[in-house]
C-alpha atoms as a PDB file:
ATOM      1  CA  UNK A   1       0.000   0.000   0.000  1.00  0.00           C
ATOM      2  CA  UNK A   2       2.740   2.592   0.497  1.00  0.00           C
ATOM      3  CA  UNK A   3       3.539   3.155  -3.801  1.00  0.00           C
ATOM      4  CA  UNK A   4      -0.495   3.816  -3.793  1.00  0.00           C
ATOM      5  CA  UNK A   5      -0.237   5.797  -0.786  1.00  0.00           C
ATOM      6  CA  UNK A   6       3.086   7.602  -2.218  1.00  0.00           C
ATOM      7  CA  UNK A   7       1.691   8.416  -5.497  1.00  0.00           C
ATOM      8  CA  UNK A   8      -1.766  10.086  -4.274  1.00  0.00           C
ATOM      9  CA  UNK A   9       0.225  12.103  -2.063  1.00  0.00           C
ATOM     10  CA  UNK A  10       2.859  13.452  -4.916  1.00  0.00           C
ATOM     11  CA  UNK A  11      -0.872  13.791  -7.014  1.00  0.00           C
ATOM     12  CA  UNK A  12      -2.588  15.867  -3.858  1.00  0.00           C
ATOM     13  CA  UNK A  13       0.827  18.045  -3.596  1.00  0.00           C
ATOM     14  CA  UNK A  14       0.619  18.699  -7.125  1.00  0.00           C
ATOM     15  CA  UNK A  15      -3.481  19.255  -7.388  1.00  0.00           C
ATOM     16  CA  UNK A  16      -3.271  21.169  -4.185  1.00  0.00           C
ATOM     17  CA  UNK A  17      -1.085  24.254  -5.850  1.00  0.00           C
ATOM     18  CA  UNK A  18      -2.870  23.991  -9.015  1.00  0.00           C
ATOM     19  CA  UNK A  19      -6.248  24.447  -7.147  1.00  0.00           C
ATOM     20  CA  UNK A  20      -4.878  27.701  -5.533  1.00  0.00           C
ATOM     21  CA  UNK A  21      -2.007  29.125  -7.453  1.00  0.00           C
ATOM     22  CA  UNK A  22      -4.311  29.891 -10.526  1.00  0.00           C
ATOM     23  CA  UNK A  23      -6.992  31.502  -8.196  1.00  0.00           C
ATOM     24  CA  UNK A  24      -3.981  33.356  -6.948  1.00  0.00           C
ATOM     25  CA  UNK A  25      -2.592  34.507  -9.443  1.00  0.00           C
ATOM     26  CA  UNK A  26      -5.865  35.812 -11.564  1.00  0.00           C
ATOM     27  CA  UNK A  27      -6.783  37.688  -7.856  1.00  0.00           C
ATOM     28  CA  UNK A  28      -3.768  39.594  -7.597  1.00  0.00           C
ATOM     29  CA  UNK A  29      -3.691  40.768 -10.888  1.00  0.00           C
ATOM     30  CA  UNK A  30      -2.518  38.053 -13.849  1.00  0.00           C
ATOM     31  CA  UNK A  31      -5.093  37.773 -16.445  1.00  0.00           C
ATOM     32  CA  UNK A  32      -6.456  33.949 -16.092  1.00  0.00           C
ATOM     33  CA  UNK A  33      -9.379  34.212 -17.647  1.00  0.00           C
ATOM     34  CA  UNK A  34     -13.013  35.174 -16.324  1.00  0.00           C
ATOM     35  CA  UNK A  35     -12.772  32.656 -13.357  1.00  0.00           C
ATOM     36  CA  UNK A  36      -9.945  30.599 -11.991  1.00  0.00           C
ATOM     37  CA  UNK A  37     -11.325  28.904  -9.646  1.00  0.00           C
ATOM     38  CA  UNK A  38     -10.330  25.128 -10.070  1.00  0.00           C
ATOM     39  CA  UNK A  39     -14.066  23.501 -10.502  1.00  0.00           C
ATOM     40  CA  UNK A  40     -15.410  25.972 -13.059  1.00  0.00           C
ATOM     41  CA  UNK A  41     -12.274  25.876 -15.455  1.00  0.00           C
ATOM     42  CA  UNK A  42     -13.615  22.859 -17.382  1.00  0.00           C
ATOM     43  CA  UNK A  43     -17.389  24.765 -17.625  1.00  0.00           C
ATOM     44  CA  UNK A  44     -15.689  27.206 -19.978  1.00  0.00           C
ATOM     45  CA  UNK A  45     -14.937  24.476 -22.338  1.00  0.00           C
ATOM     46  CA  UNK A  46     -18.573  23.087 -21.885  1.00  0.00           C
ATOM     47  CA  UNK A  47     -19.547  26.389 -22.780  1.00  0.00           C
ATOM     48  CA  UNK A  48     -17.741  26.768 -26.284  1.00  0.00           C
ATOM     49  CA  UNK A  49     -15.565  29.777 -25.507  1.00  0.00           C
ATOM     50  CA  UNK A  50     -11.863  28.657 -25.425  1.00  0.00           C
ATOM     51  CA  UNK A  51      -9.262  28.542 -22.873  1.00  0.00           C
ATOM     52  CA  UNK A  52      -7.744  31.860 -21.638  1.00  0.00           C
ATOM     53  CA  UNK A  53      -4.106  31.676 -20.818  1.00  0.00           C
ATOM     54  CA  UNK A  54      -2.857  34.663 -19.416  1.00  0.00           C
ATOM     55  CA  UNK A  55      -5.115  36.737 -21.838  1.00  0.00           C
ATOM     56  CA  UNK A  56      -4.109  34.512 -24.621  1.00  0.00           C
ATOM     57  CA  UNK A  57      -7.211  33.058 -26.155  1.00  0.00           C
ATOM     58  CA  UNK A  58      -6.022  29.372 -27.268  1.00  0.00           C
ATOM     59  CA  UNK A  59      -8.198  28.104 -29.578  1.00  0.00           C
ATOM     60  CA  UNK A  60      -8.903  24.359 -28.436  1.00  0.00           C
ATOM     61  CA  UNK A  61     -12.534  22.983 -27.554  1.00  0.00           C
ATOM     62  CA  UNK A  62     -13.284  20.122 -25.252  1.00  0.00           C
ATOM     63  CA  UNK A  63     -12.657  17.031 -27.463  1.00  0.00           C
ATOM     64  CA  UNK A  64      -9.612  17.960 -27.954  1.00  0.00           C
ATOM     65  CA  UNK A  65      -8.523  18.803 -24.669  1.00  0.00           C
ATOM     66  CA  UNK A  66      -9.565  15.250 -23.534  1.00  0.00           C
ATOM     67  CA  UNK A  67      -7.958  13.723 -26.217  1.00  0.00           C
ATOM     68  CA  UNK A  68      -4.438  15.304 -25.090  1.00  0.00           C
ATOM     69  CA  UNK A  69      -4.876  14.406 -21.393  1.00  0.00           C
ATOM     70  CA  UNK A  70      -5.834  10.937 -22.394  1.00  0.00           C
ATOM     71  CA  UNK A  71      -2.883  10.679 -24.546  1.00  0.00           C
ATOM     72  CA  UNK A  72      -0.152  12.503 -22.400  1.00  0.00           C
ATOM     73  CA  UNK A  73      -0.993  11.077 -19.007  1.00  0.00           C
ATOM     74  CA  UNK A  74      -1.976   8.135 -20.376  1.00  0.00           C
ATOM     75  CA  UNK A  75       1.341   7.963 -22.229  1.00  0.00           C
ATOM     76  CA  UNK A  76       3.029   8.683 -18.788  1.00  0.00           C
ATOM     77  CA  UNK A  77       1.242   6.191 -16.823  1.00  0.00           C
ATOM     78  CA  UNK A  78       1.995   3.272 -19.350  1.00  0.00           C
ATOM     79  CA  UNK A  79       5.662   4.687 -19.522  1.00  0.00           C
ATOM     80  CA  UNK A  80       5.374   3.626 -15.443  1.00  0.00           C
ATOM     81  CA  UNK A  81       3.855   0.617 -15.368  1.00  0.00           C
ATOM     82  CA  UNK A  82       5.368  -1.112 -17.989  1.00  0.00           C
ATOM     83  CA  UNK A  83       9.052  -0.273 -16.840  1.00  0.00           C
ATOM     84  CA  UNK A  84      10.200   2.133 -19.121  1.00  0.00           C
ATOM     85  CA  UNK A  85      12.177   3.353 -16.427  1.00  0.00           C
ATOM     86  CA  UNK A  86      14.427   1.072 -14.547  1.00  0.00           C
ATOM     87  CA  UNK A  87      14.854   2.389 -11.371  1.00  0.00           C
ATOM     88  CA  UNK A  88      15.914   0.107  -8.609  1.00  0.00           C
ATOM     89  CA  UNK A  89      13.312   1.422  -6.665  1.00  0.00           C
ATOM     90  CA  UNK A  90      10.733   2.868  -8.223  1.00  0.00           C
ATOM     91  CA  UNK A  91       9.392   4.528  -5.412  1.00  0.00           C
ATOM     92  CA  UNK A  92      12.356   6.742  -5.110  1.00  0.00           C
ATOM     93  CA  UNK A  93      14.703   6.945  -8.032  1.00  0.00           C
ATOM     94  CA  UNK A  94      16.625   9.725  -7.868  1.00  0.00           C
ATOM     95  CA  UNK A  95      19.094  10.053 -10.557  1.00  0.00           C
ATOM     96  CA  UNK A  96      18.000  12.381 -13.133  1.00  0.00           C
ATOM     97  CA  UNK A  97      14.638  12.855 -10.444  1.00  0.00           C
ATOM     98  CA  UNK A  98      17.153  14.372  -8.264  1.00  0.00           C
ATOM     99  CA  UNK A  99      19.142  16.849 -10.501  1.00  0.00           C
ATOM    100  CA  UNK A 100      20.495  18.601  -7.223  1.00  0.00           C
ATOM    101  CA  UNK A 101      21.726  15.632  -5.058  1.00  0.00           C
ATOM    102  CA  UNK A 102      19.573  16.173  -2.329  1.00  0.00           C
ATOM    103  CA  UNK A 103      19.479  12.518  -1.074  1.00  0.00           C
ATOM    104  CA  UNK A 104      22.978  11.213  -1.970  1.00  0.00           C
ATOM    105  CA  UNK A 105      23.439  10.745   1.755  1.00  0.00           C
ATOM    106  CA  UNK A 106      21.427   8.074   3.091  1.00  0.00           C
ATOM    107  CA  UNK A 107      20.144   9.877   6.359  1.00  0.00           C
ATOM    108  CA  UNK A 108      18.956  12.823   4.272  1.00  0.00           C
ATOM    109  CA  UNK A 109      17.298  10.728   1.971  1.00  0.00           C
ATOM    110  CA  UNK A 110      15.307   8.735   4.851  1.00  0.00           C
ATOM    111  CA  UNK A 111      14.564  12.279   6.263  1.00  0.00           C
ATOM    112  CA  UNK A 112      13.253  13.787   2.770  1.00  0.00           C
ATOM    113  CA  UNK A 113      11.291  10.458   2.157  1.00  0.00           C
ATOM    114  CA  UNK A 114       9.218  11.182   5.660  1.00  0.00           C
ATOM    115  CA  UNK A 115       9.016  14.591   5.039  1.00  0.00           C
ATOM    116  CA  UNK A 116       7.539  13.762   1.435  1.00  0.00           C
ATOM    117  CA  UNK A 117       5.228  11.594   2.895  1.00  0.00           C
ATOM    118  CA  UNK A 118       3.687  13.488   5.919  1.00  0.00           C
ATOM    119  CA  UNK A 119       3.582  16.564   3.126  1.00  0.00           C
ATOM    120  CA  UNK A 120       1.780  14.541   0.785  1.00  0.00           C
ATOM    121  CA  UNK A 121      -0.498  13.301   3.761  1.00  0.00           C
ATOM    122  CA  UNK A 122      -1.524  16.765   4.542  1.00  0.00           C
ATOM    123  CA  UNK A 123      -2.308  17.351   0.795  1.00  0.00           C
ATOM    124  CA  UNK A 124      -4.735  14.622   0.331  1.00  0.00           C
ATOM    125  CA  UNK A 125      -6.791  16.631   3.197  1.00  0.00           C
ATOM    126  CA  UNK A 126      -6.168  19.593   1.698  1.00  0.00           C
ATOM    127  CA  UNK A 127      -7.930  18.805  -1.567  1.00  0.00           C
ATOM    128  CA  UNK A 128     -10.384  17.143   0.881  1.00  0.00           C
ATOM    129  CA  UNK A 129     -11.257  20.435   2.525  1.00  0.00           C
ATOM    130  CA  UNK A 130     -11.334  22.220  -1.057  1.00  0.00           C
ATOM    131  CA  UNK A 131     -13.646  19.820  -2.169  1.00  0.00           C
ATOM    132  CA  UNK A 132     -16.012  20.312   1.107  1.00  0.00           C
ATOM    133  CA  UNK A 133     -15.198  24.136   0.754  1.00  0.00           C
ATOM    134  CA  UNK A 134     -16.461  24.471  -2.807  1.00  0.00           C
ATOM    135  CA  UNK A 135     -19.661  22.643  -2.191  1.00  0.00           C
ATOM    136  CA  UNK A 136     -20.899  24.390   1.003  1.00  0.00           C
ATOM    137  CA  UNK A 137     -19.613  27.491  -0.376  1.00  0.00           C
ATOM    138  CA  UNK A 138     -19.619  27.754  -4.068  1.00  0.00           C
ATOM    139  CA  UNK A 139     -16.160  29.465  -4.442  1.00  0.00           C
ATOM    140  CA  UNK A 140     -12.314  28.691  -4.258  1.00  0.00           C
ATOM    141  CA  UNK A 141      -9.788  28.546  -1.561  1.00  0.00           C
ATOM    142  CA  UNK A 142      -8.301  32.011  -2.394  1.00  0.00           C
ATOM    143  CA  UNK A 143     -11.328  34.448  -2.239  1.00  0.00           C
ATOM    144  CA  UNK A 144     -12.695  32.216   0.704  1.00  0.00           C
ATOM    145  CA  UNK A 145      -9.371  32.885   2.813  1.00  0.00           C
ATOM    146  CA  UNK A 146      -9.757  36.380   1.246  1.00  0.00           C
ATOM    147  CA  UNK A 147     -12.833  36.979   3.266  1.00  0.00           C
ATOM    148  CA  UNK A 148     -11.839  35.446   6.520  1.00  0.00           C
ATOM    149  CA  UNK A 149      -8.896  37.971   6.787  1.00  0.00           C
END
């Protein structure tokens, strides 16, 4: 259970600062489109207008969008699980995943692994309470900590 456990933590980590960075961002003044917020991206698809990019208008509708995700993370996750990449451990395989040597000793690397863990632990609540949050309350992480402060 700990490579499923590992790799829906490094997935929370990474969904957890795409959830708020965008919102971020298009607050404070980048141009991301009419709304950021994480569960009404994909609506603007639904809706036929195309996908704003930091007031770039990229001209790509929904099938095609799906058809790229499909065939890059599907590309990825075959890549994975049929061993294109042979790691000794696959969990962990530093090398060219660890461009600046964090882990070469093997006490730092034990350390980071924990830390990487209990990090991607508190992730996988995090999206938890953005998911709660955006039901009860209809809007993103960002302009809901906005109004609390």
């Amino acid at each position: 259970y700990q490579a499923f456990e590992l790799i829906h933590a490094r997935w929370a980590m990474l969904g957890a600062a795409g959830f708020i960075i965008p919102e971020a961002l298009n607050k404070y003044g980048a141009n991301c489109g009419p709304e950021a917020v994480w569960f009404k991206t994909g609506a603007l698809l639904l809706d036929g207008n195309t996908l704003n990019y930091f007031g770039k208008n990229i001209p790509i509708n929904l099938v095609l969008a799906v058809v790229a995700e499909v065939v890059l993370l599907g590309g990825a996750e075959y890549y994975r699980i049929t061993n294109g990449l042979d790691f000794e451990d696959k969990l962990h395989p530093g090398g060219p995943f660890d461009p600046l040597g964090l882990a070469k000793d093997p006490e730092q690397g034990a350390l980071l692994k924990v830390k990487e863990i209990k990090n991607g632990r508190l992730a996988m609540f995090a999206m938890l309470g953005f998911f709660i949050q955006a039901y009860v309350t209809g809007e993103g992480p960002v302009e809901n900590l906005a109004k609390h402060l």
